[in-house]
N, C-alpha and C. Protein backbone atom coordinates (compact mmCIF):
# COMPACT_ATOMS: atom_id res chain seq x y z
N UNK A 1 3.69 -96.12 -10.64
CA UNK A 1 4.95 -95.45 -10.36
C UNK A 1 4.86 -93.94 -10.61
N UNK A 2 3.96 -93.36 -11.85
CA UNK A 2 3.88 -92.37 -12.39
C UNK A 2 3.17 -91.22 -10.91
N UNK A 3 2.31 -92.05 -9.93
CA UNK A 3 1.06 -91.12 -9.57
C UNK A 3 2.67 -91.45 -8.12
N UNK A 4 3.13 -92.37 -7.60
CA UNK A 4 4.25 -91.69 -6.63
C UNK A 4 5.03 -91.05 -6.80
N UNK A 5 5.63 -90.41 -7.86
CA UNK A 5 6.50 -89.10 -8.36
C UNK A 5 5.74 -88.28 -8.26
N UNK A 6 4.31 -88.12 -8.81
CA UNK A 6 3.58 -86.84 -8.17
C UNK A 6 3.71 -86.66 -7.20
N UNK A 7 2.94 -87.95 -5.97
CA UNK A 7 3.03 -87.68 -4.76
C UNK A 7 4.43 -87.09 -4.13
N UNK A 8 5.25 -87.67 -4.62
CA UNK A 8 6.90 -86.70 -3.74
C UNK A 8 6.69 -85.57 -4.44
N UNK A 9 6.46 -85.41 -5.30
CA UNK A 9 6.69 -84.02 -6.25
C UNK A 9 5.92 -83.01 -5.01
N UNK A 10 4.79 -83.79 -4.85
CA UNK A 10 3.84 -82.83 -4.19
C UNK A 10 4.50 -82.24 -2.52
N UNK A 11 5.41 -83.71 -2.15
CA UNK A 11 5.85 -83.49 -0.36
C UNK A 11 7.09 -82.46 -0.96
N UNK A 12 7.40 -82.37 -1.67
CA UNK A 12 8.80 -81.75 -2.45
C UNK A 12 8.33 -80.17 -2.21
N UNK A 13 6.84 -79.88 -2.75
CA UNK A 13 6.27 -78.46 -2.97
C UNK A 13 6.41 -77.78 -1.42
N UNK A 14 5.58 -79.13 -0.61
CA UNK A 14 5.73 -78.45 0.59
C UNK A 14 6.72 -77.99 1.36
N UNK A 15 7.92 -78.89 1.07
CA UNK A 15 9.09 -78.65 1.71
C UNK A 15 9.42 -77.44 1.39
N UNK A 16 9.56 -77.22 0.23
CA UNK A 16 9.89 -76.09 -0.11
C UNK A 16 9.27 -74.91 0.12
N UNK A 17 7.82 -74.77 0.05
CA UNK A 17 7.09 -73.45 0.63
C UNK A 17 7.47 -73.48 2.17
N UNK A 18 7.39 -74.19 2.94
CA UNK A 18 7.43 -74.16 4.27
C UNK A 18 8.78 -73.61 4.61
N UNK A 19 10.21 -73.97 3.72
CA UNK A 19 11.51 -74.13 3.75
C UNK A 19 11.84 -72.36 3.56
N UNK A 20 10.77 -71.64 2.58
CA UNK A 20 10.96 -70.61 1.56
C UNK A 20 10.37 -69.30 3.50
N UNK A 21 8.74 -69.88 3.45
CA UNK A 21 8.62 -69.14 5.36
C UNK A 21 9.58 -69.09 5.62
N UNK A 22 10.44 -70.14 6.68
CA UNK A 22 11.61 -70.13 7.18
C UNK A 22 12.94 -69.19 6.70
N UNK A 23 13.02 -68.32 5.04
CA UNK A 23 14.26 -68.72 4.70
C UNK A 23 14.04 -66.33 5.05
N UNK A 24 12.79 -66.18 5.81
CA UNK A 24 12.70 -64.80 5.32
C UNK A 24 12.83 -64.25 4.67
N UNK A 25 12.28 -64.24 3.33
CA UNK A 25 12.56 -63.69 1.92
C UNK A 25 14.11 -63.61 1.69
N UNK A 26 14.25 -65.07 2.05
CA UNK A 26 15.86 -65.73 1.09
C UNK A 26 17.07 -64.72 1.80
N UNK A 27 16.72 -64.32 3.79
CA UNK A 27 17.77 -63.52 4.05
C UNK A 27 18.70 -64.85 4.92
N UNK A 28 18.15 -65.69 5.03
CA UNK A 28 18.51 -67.20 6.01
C UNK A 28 19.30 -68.06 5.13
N UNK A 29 20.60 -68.20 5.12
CA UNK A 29 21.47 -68.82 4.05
C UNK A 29 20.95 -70.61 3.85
N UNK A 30 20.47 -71.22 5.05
CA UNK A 30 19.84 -72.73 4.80
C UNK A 30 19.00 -72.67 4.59
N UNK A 31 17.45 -72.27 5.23
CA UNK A 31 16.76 -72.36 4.82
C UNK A 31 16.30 -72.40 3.42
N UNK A 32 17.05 -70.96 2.66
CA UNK A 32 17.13 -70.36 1.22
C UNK A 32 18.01 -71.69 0.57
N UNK A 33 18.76 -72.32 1.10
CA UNK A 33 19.39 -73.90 -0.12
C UNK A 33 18.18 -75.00 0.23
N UNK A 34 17.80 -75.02 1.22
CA UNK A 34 16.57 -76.19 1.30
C UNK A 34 15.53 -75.82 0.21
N UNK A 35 15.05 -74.11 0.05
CA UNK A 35 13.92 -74.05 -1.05
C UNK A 35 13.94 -74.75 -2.10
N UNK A 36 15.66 -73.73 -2.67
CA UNK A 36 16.24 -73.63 -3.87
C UNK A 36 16.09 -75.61 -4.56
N UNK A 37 16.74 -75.95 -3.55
CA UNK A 37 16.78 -77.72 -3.87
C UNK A 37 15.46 -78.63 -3.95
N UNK A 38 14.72 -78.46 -3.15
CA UNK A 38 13.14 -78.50 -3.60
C UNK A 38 12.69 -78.49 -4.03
N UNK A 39 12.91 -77.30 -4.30
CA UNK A 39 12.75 -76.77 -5.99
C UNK A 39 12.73 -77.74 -6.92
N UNK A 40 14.49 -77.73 -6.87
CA UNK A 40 14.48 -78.53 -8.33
C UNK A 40 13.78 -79.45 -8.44
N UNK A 41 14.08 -80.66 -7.22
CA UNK A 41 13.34 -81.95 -6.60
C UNK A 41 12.03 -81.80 -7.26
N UNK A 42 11.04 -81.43 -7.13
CA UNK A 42 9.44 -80.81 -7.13
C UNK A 42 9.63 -80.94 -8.16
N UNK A 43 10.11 -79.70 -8.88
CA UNK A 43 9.83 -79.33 -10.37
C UNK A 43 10.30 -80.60 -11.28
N UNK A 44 11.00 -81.35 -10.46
CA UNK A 44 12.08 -82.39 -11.61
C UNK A 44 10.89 -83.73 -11.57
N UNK A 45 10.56 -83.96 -10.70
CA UNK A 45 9.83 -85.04 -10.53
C UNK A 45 8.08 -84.94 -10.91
N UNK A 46 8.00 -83.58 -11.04
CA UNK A 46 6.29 -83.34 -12.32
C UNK A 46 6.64 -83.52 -13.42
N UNK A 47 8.03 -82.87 -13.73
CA UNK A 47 8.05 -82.85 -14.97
C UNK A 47 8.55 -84.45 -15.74
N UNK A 48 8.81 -85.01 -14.61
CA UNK A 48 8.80 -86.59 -15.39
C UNK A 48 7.60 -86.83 -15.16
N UNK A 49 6.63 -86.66 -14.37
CA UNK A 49 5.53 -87.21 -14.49
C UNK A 49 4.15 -86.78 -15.52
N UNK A 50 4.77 -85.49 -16.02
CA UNK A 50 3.97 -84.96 -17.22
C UNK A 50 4.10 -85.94 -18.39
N UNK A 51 5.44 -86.87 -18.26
CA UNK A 51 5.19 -87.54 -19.77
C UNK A 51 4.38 -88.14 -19.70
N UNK A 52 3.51 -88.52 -18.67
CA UNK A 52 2.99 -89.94 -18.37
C UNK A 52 1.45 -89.35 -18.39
N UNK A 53 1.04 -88.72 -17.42
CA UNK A 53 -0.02 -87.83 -16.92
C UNK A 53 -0.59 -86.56 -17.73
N UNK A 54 -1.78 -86.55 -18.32
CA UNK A 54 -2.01 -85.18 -18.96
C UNK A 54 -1.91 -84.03 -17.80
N UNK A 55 -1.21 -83.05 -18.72
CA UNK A 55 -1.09 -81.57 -17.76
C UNK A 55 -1.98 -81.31 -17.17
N UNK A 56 -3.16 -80.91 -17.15
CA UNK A 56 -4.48 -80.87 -15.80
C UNK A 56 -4.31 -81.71 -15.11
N UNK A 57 -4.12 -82.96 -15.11
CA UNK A 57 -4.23 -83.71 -14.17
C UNK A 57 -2.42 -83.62 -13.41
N UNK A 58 -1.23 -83.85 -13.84
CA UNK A 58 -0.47 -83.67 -13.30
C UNK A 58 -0.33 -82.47 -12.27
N UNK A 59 -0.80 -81.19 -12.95
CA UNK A 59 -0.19 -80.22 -12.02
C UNK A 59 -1.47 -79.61 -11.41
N UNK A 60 -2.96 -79.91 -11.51
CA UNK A 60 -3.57 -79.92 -10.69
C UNK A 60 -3.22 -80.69 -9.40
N UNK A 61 -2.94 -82.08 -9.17
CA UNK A 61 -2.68 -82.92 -8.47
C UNK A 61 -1.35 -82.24 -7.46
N UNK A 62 -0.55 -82.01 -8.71
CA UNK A 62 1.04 -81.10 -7.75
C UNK A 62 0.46 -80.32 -7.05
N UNK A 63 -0.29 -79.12 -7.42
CA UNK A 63 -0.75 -77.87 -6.93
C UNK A 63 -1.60 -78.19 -5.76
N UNK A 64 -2.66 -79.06 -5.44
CA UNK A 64 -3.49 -79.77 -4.41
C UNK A 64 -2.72 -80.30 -3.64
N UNK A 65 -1.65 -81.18 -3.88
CA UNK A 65 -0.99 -81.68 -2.63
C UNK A 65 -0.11 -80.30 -2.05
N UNK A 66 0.48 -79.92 -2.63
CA UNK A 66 1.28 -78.81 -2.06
C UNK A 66 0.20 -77.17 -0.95
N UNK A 67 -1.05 -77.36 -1.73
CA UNK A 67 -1.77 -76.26 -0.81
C UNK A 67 -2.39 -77.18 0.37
N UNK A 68 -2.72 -78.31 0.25
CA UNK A 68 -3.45 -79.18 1.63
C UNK A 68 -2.27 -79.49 2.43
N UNK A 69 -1.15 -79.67 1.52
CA UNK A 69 0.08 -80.37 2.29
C UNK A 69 0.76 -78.23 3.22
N UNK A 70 0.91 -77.47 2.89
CA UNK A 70 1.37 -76.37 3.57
C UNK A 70 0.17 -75.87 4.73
N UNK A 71 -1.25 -76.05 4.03
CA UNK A 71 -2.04 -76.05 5.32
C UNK A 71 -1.53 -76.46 6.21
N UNK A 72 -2.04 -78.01 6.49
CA UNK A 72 -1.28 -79.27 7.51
C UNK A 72 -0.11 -78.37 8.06
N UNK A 73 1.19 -78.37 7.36
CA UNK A 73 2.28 -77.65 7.85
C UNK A 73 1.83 -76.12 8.91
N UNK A 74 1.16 -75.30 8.13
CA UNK A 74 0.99 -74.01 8.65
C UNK A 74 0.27 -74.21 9.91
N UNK A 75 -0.69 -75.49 10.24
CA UNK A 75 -1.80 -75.52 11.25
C UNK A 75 -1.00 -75.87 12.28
N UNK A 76 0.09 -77.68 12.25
CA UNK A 76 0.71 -77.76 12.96
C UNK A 76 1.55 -77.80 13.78
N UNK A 77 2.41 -76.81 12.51
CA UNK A 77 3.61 -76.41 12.67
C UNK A 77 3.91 -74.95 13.09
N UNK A 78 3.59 -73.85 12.48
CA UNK A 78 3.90 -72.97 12.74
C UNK A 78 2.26 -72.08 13.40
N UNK A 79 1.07 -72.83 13.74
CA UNK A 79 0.04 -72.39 15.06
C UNK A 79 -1.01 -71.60 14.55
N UNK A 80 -1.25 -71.75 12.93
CA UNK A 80 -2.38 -70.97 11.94
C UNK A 80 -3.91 -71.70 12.19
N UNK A 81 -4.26 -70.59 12.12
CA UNK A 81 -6.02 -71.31 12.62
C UNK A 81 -6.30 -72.49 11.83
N UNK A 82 -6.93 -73.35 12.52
CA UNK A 82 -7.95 -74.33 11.75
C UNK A 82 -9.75 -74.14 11.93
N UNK A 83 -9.61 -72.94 11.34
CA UNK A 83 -11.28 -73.12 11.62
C UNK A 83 -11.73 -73.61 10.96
N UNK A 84 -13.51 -74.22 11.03
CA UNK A 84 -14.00 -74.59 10.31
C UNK A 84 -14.45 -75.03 8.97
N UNK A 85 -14.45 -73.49 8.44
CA UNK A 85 -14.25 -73.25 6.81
C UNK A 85 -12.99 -73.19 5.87
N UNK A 86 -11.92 -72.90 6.59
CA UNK A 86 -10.56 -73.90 6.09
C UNK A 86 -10.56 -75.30 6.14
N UNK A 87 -10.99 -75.97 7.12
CA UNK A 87 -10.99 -76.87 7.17
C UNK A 87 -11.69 -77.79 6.41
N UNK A 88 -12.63 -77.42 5.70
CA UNK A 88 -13.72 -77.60 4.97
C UNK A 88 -13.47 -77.51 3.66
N UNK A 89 -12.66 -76.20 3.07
CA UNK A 89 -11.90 -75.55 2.25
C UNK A 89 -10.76 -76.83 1.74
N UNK A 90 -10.05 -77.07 2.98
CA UNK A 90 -8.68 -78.12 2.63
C UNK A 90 -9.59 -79.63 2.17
N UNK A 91 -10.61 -80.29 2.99
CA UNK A 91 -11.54 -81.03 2.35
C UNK A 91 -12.16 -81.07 1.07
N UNK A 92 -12.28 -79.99 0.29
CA UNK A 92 -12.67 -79.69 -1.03
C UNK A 92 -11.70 -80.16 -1.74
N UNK A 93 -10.03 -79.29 -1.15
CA UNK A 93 -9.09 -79.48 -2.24
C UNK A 93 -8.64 -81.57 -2.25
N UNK A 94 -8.83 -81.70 -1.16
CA UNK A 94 -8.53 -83.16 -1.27
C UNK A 94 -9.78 -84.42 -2.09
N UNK A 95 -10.76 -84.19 -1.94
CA UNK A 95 -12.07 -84.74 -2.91
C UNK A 95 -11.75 -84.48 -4.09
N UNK A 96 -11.17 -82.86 -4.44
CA UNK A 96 -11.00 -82.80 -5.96
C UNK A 96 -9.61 -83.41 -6.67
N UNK A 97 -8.65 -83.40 -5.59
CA UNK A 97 -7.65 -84.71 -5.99
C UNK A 97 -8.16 -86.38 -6.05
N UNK A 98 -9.00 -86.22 -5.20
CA UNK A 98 -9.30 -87.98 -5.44
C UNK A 98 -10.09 -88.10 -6.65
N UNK A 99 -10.67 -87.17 -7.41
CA UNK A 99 -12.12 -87.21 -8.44
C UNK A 99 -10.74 -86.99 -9.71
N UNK A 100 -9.70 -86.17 -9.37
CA UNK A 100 -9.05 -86.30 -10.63
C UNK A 100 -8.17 -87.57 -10.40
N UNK A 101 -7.90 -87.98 -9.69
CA UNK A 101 -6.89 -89.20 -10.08
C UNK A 101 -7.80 -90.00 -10.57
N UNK A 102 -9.42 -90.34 -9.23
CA UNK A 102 -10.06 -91.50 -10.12
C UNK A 102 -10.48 -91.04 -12.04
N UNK A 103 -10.81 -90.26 -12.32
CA UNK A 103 -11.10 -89.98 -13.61
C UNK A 103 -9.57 -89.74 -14.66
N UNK A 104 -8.43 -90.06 -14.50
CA UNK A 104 -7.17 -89.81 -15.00
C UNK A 104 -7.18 -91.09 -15.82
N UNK A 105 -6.77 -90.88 -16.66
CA UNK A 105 -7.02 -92.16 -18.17
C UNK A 105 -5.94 -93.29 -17.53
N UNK A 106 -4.61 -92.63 -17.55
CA UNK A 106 -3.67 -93.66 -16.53
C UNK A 106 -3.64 -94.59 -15.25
């Protein structure tokens, strides 16, 4: 239960960075309440999962889903290169989420 609150925590991050693009440095009145709420969402749902999860591993895990998860977003959504070595790059960050969950005491 503990490692699917990360996981939303993590779709939570993205929403929100992607939400935060959209909000033009907070001049877009929705966009800027979608961050803001995300926000909390994100932040509320690591921080229950810190009781459970040691801190490296929790907010490494947050921080990895949220940069592979805004890639994805940025590539398909708003038309940002996928070259090679990003691509390769976003592959790193996802191996090093699977090596910390498998090695996570929980």
């Amino acid at each position: 239960m503990v490692w699917l609150m990360l996981l939303v925590a993590g779709v939570f991050e993205v929403v929100w960075a992607f939400a935060m693009k959209q909000s033009d440095g907070f001049t877009r009145l929705w966009p800027s309440i979608v961050t803001l709420a995300a926000m909390v969402v994100s932040f509320g749902l690591l921080a229950a999962s810190m009781r459970v999860l040691p801190l490296g591993t929790a907010y490494g895990v947050w921080t990895g889903i949220g940069a592979v998860g805004a890639f994805v977003v940025g590539v398909v959504v708003l038309g940002e290169p996928a070259n090679p070595a990003r691509l390769v790059a976003a592959g790193l960050i996802v191996s090093g989420l699977l090596l910390m969950k498998l090695s996570s005491p929980t």
